[in-house]
N, C-alpha and C. Protein backbone atom coordinates (compact mmCIF):
# COMPACT_ATOMS: atom_id res chain seq x y z
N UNK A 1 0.85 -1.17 0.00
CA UNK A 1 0.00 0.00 0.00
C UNK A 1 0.90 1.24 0.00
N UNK A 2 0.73 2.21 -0.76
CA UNK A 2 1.41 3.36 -1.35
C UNK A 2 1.23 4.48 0.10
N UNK A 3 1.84 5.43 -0.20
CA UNK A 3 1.79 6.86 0.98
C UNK A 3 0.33 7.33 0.09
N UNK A 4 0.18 7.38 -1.11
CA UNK A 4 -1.10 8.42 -1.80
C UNK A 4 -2.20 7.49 -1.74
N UNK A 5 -2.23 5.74 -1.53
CA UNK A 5 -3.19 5.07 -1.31
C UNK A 5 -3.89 5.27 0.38
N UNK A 6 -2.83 5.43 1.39
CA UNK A 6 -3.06 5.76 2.69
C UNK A 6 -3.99 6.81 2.35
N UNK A 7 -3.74 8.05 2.14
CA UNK A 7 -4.36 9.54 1.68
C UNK A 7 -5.35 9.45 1.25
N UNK A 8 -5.46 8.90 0.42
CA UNK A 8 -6.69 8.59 0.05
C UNK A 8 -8.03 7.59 0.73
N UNK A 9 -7.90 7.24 0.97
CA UNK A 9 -8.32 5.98 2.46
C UNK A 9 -8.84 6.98 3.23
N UNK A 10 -8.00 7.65 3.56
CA UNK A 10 -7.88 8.94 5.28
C UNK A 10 -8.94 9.81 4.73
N UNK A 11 -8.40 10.33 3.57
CA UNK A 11 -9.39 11.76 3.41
C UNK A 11 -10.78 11.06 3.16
N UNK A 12 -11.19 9.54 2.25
CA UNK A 12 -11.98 9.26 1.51
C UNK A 12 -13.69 9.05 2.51
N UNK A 13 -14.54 9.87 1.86
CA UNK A 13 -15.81 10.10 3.03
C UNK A 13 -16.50 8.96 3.17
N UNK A 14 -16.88 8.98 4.18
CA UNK A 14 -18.09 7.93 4.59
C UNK A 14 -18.91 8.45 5.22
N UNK A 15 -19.85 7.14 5.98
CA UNK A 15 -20.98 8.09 6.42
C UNK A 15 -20.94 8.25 8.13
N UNK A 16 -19.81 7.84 8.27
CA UNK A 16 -18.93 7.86 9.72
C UNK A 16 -18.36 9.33 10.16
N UNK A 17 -17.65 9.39 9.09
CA UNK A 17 -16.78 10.70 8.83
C UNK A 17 -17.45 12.33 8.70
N UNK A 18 -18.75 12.12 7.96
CA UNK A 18 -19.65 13.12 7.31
C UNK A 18 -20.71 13.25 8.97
N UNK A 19 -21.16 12.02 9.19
CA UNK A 19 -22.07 12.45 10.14
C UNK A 19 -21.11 13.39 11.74
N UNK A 20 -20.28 12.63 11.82
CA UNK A 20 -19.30 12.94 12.82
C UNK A 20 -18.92 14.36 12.77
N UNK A 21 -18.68 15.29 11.34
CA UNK A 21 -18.41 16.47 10.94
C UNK A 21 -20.00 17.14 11.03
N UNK A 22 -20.81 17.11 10.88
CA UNK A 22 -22.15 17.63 10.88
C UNK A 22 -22.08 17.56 12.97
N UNK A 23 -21.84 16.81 13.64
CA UNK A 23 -22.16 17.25 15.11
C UNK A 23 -21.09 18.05 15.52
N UNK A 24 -19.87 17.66 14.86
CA UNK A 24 -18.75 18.63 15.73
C UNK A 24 -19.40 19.89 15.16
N UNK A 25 -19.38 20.31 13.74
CA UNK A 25 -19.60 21.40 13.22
C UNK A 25 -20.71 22.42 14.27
N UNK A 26 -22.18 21.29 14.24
CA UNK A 26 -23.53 22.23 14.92
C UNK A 26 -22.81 22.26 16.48
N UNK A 27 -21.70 21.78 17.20
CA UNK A 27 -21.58 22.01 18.54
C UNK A 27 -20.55 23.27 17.98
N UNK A 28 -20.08 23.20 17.35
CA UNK A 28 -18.89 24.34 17.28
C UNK A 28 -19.87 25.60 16.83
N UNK A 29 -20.32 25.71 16.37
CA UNK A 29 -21.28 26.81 15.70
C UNK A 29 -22.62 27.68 17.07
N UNK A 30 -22.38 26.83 18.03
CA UNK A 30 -23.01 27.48 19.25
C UNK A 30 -22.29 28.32 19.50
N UNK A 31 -20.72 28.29 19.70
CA UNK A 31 -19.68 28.66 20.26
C UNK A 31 -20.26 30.51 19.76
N UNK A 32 -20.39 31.61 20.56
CA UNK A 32 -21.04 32.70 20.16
C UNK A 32 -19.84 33.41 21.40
N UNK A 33 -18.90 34.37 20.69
CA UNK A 33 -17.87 35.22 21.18
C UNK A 33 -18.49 37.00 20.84
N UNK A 34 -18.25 37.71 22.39
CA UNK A 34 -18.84 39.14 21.92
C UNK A 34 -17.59 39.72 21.67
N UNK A 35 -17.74 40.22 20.60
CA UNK A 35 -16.29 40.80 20.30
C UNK A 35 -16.08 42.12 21.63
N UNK A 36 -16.83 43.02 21.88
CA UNK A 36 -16.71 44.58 22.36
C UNK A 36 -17.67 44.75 23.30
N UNK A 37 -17.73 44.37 24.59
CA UNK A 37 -18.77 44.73 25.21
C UNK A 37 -18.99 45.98 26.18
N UNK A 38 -17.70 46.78 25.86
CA UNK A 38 -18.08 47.83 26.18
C UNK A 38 -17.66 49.16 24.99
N UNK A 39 -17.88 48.74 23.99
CA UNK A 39 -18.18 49.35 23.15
C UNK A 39 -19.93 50.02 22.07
N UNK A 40 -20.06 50.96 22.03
CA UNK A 40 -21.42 51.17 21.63
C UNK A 40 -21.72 50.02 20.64
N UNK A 41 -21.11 49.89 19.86
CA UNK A 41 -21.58 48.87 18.84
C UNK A 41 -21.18 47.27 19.10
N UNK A 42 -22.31 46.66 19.28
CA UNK A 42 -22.69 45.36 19.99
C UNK A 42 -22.11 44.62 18.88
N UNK A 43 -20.70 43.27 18.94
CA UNK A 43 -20.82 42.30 18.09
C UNK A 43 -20.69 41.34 18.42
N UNK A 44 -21.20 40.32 18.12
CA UNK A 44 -21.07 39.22 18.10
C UNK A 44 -20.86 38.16 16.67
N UNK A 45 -19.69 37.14 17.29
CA UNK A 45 -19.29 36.13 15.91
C UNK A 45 -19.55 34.78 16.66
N UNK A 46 -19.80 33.92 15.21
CA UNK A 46 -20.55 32.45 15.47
C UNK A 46 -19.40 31.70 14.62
N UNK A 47 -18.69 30.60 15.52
CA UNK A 47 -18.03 29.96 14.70
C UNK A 47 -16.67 29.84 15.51
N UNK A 48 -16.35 28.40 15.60
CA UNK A 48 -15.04 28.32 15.91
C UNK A 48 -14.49 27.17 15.15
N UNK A 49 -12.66 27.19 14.79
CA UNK A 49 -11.78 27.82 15.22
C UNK A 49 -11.66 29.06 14.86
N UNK A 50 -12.60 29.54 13.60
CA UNK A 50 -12.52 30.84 12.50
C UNK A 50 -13.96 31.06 12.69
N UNK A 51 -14.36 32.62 12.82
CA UNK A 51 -15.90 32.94 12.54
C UNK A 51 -16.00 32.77 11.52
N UNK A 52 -17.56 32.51 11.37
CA UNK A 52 -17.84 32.75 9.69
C UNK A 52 -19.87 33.42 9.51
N UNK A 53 -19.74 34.01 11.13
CA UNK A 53 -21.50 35.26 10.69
C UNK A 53 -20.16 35.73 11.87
N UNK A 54 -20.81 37.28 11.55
CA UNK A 54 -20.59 38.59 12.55
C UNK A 54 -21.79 39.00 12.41
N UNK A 55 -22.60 39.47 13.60
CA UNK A 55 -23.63 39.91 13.60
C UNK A 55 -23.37 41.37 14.52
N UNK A 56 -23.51 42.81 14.15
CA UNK A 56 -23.94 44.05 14.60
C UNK A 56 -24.30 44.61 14.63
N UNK A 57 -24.77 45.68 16.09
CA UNK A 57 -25.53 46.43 15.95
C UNK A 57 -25.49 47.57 16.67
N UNK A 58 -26.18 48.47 16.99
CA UNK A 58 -25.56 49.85 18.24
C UNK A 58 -26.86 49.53 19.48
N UNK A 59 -26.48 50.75 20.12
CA UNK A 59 -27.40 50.70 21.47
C UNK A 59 -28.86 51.36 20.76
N UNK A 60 -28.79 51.96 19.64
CA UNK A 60 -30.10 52.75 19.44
C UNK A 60 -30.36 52.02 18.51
N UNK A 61 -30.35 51.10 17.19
CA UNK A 61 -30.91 49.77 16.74
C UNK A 61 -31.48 48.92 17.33
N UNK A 62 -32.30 48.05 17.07
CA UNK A 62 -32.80 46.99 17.18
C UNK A 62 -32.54 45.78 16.22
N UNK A 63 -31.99 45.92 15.09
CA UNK A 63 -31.40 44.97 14.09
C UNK A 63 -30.28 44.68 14.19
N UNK A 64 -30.38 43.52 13.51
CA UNK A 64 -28.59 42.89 13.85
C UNK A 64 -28.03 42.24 12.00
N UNK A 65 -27.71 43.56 11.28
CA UNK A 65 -27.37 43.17 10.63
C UNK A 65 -26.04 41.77 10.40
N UNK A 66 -26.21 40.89 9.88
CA UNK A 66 -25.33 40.14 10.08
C UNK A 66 -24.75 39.75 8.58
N UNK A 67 -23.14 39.33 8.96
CA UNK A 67 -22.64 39.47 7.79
C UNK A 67 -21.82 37.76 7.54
N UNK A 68 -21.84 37.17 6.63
CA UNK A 68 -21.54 35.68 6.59
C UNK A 68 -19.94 35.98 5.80
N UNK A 69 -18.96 35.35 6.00
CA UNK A 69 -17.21 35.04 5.69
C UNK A 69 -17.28 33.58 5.21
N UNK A 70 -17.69 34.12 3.86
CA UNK A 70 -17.33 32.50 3.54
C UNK A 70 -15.67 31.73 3.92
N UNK A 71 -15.13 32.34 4.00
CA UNK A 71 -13.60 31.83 3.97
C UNK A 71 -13.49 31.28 6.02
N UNK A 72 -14.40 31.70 6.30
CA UNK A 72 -14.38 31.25 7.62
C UNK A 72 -15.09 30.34 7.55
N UNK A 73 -15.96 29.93 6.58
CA UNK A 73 -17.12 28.97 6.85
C UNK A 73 -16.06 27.48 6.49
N UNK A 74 -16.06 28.07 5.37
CA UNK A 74 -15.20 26.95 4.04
C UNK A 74 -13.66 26.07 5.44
N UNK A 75 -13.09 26.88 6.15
CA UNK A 75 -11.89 27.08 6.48
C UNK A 75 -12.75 25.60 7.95
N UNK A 76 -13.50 26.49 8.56
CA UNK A 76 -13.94 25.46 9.70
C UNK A 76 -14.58 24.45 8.93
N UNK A 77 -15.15 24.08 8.10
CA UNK A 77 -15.59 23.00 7.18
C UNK A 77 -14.53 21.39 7.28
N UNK A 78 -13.32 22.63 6.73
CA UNK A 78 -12.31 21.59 6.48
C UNK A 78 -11.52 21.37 7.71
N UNK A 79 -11.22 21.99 8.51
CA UNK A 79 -10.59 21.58 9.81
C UNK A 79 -11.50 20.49 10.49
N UNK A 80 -12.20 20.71 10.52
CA UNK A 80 -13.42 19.96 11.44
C UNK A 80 -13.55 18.71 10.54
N UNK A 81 -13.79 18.45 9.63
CA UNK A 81 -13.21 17.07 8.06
C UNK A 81 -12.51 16.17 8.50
N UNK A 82 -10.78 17.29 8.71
CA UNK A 82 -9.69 16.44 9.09
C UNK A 82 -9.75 15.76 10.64
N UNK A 83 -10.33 16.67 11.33
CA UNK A 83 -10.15 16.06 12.71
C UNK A 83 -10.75 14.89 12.62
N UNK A 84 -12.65 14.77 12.20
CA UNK A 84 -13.10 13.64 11.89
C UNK A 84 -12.66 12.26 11.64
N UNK A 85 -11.71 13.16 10.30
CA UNK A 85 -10.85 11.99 9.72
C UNK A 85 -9.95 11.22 10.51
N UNK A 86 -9.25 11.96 11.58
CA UNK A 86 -8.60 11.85 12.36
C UNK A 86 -8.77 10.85 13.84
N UNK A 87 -10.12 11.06 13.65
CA UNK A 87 -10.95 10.74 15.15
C UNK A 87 -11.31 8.98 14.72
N UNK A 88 -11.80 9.01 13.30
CA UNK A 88 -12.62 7.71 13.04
C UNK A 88 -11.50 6.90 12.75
N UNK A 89 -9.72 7.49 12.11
CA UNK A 89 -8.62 6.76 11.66
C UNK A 89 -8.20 6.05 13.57
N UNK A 90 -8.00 6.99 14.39
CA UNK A 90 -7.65 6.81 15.42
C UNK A 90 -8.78 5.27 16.08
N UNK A 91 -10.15 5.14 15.96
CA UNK A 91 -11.00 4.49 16.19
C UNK A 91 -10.97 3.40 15.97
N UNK A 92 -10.46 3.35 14.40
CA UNK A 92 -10.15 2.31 13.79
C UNK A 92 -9.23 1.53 13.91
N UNK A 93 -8.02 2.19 14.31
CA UNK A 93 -6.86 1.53 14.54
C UNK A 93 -6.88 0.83 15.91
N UNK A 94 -8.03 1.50 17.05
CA UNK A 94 -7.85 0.98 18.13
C UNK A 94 -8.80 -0.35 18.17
N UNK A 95 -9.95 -0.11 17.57
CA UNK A 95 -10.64 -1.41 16.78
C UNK A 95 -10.17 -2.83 16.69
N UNK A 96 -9.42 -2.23 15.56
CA UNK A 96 -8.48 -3.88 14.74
C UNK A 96 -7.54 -4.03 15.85
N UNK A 97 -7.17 -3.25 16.39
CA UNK A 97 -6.07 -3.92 17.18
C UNK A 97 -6.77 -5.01 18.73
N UNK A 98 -7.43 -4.18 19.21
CA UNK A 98 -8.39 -5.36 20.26
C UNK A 98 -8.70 -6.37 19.65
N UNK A 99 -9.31 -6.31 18.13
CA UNK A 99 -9.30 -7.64 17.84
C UNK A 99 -8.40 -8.63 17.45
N UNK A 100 -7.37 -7.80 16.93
CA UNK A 100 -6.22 -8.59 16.45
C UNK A 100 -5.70 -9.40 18.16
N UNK A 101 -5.66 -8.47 18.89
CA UNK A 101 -5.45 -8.96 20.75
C UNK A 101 -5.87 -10.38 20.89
N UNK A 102 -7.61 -10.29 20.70
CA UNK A 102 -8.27 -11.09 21.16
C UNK A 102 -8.37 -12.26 20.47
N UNK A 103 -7.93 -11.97 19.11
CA UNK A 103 -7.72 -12.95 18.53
C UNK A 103 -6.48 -13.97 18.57
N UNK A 104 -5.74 -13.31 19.07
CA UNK A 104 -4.87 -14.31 19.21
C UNK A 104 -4.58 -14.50 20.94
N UNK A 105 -4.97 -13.92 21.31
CA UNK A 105 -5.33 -14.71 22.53
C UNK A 105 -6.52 -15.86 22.71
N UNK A 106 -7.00 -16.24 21.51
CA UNK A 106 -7.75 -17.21 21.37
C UNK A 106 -7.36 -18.64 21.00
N UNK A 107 -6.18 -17.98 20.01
CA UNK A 107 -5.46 -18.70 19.69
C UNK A 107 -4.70 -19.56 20.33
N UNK A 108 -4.14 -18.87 21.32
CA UNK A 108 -3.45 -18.94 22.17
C UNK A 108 -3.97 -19.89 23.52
N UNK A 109 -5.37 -19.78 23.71
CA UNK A 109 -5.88 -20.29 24.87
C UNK A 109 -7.02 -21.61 24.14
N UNK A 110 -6.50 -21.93 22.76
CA UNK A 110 -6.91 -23.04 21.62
C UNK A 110 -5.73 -23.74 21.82
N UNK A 111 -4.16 -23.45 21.79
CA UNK A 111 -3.37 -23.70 22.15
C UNK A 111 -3.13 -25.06 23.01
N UNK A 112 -3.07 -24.05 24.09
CA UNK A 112 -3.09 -24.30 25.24
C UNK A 112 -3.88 -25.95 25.75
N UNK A 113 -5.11 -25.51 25.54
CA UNK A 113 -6.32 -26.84 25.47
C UNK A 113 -5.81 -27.80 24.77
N UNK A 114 -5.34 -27.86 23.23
CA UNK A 114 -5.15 -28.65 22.80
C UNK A 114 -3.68 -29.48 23.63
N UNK A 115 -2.94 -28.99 23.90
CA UNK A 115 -1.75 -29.22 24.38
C UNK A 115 -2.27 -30.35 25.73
N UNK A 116 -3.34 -29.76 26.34
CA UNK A 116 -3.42 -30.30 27.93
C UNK A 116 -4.80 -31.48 27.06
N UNK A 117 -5.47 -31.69 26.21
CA UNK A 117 -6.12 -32.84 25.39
C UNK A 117 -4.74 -33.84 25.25
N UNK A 118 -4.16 -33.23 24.40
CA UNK A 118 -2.89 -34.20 23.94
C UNK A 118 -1.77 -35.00 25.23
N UNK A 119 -1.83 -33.86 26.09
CA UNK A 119 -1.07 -34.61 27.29
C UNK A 119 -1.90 -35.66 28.24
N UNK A 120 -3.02 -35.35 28.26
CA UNK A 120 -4.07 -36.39 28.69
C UNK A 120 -4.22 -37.54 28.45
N UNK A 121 -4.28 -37.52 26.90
CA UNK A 121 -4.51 -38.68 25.80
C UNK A 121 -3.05 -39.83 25.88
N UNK A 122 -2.22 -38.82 25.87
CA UNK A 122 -0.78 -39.65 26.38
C UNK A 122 -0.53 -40.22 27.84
N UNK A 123 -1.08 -39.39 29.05
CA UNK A 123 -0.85 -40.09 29.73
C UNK A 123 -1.92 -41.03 30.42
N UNK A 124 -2.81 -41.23 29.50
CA UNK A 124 -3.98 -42.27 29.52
C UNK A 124 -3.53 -43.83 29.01
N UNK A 125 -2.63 -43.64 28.33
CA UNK A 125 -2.14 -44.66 27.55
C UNK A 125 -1.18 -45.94 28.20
């Protein structure tokens, strides 16, 4: 298996990966920072590690014009992707390996049995 076959594997979506990015994303997107709170003009940004709405307004408004950064949106999109990717690779590896464990500790305790059958059988004789 190649370094660009790994890469591909890692980045490649599922529905593990996608759903996993849709909850980090809606928990990260609560995340609501006031930029100025003692400044007349009220802001607030939605979005972490990068905003991507600023919403402001003054003390004599009532509207909150708000303004969307795609490059913040796009930017936490993909961070939040990789971690995923990161989270379900990590999952996986810990996965196969318990089983790879248990499997040969099966083996192992198949072993074993057979060994104490066979010593039986011999000293039955």
């Amino acid at each position: 298996m190649t370094y660009a076959d790994i890469q591909i594997k890692f980045l490649k979506p599922d529905w593990r990966k996608i759903s996993l990015l849709i909850i980090i994303f809606l928990v990260s997107s609560l995340y609501v920072v006031n930029c100025c709170p003692l400044c007349k003009a009220i802001c607030e940004s939605r979005g972490f590690p990068l905003p991507y709405q600023i919403c402001r307004t003054t003390m004599t408004q009532n509207s909150y014009p708000c303004s969307i950064l795609y490059f913040g949106l796009i930017a936490d999109i993909a961070i939040w992707y990789l971690i995923s990717c990161l989270l379900i690779y990590i999952y996986d590896k810990i996965r196969t390996k318990k089983i790879l464990q248990s499997s040969a500790l099966r083996e192992n305790t198949n072993i074993k049995d057979m060994d104490k059958q066979y010593n039986s059988v011999i000293f039955h004789i």
